[in-house]
Each structure stands twice: as C-alpha cells, then as structure tokens.
Protein backbone atom coordinates (compact mmCIF):
# COMPACT_ATOMS: atom_id res chain seq x y z
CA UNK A 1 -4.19 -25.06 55.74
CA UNK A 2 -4.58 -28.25 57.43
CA UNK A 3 -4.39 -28.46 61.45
CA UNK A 4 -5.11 -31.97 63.57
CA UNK A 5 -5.92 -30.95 67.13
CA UNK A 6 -5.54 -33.43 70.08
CA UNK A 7 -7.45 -32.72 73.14
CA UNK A 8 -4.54 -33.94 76.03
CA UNK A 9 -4.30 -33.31 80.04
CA UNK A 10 -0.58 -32.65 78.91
CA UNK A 11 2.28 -32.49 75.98
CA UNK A 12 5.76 -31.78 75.68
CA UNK A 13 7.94 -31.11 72.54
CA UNK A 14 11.64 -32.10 73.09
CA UNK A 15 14.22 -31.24 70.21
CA UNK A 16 17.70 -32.31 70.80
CA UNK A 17 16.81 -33.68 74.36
CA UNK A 18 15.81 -30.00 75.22
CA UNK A 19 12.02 -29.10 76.07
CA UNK A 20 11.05 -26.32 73.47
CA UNK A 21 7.32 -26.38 74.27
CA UNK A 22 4.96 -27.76 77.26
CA UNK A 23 1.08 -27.25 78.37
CA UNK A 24 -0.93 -28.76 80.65
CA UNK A 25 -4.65 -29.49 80.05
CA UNK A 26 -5.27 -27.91 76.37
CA UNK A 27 -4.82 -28.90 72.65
CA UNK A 28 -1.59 -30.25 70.46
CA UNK A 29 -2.20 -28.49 67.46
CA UNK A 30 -0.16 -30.15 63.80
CA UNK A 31 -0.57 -27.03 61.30
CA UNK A 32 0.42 -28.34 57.58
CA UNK A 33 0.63 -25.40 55.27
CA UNK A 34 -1.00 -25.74 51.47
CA UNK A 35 1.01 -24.16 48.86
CA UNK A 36 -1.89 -21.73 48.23
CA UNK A 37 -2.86 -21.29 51.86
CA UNK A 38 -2.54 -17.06 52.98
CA UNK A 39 -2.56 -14.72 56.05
CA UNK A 40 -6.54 -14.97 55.61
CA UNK A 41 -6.12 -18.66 56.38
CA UNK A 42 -4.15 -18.69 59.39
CA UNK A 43 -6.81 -16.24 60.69
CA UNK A 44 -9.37 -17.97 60.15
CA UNK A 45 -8.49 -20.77 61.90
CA UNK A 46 -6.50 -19.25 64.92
CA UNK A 47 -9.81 -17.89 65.53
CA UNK A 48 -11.59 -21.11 65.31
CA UNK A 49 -9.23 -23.56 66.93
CA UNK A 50 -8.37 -21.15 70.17
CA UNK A 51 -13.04 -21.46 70.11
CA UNK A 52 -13.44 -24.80 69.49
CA UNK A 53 -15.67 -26.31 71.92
CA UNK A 54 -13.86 -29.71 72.37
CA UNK A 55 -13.87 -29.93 76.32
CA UNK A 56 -16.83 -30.24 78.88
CA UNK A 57 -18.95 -28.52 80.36
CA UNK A 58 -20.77 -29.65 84.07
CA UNK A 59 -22.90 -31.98 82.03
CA UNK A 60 -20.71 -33.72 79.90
CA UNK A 61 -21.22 -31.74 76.63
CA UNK A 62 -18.17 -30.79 74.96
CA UNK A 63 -19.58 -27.05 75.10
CA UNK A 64 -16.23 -25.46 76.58
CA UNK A 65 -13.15 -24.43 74.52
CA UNK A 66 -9.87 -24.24 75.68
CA UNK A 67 -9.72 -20.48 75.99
CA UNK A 68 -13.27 -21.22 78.48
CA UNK A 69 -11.17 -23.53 80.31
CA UNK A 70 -7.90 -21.66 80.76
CA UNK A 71 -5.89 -23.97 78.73
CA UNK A 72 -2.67 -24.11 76.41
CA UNK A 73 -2.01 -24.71 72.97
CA UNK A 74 0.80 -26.80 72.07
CA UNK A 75 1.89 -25.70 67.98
CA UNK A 76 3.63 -27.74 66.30
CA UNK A 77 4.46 -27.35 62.53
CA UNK A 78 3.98 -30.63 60.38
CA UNK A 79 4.44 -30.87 56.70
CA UNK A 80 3.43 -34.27 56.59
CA UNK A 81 -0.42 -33.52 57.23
CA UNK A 82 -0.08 -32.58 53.07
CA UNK A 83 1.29 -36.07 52.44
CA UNK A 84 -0.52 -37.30 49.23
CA UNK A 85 -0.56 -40.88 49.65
CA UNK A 86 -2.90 -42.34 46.38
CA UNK A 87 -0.17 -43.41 44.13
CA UNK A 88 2.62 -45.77 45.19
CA UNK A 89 4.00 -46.30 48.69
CA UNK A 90 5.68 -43.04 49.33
CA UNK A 91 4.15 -39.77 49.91
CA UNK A 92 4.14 -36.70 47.46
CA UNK A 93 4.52 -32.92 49.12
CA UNK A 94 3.86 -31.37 46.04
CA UNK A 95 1.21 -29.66 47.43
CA UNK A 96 2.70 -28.41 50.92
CA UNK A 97 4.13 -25.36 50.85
CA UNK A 98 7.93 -24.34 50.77
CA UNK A 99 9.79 -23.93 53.77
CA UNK A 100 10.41 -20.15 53.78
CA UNK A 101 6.77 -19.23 52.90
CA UNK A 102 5.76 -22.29 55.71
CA UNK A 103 7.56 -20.58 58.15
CA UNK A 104 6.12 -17.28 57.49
CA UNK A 105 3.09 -18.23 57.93
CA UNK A 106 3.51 -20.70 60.78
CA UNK A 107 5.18 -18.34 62.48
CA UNK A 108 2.41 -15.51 61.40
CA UNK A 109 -0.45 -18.59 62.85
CA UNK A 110 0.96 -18.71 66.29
CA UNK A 111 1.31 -15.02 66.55
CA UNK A 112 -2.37 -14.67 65.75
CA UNK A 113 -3.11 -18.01 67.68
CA UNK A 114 -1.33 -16.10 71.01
CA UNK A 115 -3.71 -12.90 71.08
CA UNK A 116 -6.28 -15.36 71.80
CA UNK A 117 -4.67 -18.40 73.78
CA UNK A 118 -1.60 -19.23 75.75
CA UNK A 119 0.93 -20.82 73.06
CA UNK A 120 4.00 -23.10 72.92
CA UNK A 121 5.66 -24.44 70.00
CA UNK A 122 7.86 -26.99 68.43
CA UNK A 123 10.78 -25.69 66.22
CA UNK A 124 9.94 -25.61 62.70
CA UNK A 125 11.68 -27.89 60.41
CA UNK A 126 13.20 -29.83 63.47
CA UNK A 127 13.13 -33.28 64.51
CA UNK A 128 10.68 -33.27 67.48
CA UNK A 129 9.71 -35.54 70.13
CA UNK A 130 5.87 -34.99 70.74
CA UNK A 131 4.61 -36.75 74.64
CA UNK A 132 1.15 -36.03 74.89
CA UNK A 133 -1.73 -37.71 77.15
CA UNK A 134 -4.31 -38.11 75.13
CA UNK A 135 -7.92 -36.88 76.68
CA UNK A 136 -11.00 -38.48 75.57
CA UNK A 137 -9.53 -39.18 73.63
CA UNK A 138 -10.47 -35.96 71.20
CA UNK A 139 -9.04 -36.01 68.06
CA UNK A 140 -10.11 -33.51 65.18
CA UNK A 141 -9.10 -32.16 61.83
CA UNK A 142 -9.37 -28.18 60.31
CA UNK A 143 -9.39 -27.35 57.03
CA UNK A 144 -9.04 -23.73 56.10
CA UNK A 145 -10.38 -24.42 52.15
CA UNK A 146 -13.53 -26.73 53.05
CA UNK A 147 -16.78 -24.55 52.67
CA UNK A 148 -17.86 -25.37 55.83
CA UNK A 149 -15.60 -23.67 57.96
C-alpha cells in the first residue's frame, strides 16, 4: 500500500461537476493499492496517517497530527501511485491491484481511517477533480511494505 499525503488549509473532490468530498484544514490522502497489499495493511497505516505529526505545534515543530488539530482527511483512491515507470514511456500497473479487490480494501481503509479521523472521499474508479491549497507546503509518502514503518 502506497498513500501520498498533502498537508492543505482546504480540498475538494468534484466528479461530474458534483462535490463528492470537502475538508478544511487537514490532509489529501492518494491510497494506491499493491496487488499483495491486505486488511493488515490498511490498518497499519490508517493508524499511522490519522497520527502523523505533520502540523505545528506553538513553536513551529511539526509535533501535532491532524486528529491533535481537529482536522479532516480527504481519501482519494489512485491507482497511478503503482505506476512503474523504468522501461519505455508509458507506465505498467502490473503491480496495482485489481479493481474489485482495490475497492475492498479502499473502501475497508477509510472505514478504519473514520474510527480515528473525520473522512471524505473521492469515488473510486472515477474521474475526479482534486482543488487543494497546499500548506507548507507538506508533502509525504507511506509505504505499508518498507521495514520502517
């Protein structure tokens, strides 16, 4: 599992010229799913994104996350982030997973994600419209696999 998180003041996710998803101050959050990633996965870092300590504190140390500061998490599903772009000019998916086991598990992320933070998504396998101010700005990347999660 593979999840970029943008610290922003706000975003919005528009889908056919509808708004599916806004927050205010909080985190945009693009979850890729691996082919091998599990339940245990999307745990693991539900737990650590809604904890991160990306926003500051009174003396300008990101020591606050966005649970501490009563923020939102935007979700928003993105295959893309397993884009293997070392051979040629086009990216290979091999390695993201399927679209019914992705949505499983997306779905079973923000469920987990939402016991611990305030959540709205995008629309999984739609053609979004992400606004988002940018704060900091903050930009960081999760991997569920890496060792040193």
């Amino acid at each position: 599992m593979r999840i970029i998180i943008q610290r922003v003041s706000e975003a919005v996710c528009v889908v056919e010229n509808s708004v599916v998803g806004k927050i205010g101050r909080g985190l945009v959050a693009f979850v890729g799913l691996h082919i091998d990633d599990t339940e245990t996965d999307c745990d693991k870092l539900a737990l650590k994104i809604a904890n991160a300590r990306v926003f500051e504190d009174e003396y300008g140390k990101m020591n606050k996350s966005v649970r501490d500061i009563g923020g939102s998490i935007l979700s928003i599903s993105q295959f893309t982030l397993y884009g293997d772009t070392r051979k040629g000019n086009r990216p290979s998916f091999d390695t993201a997973a399927r679209p019914e086991i992705a949505k499983s598990l997306y779905e079973y992320f923000n469920h987990q994600l939402k016991l611990l933070v305030p959540i709205q998504t995008g629309v999984f396998q739609a053609d979004m419209k992400i606004t988002a101010v940018n704060d900091g700005p903050v930009t960081l990347m999760y991997e569920s696999k890496k060792e040193d999660l």
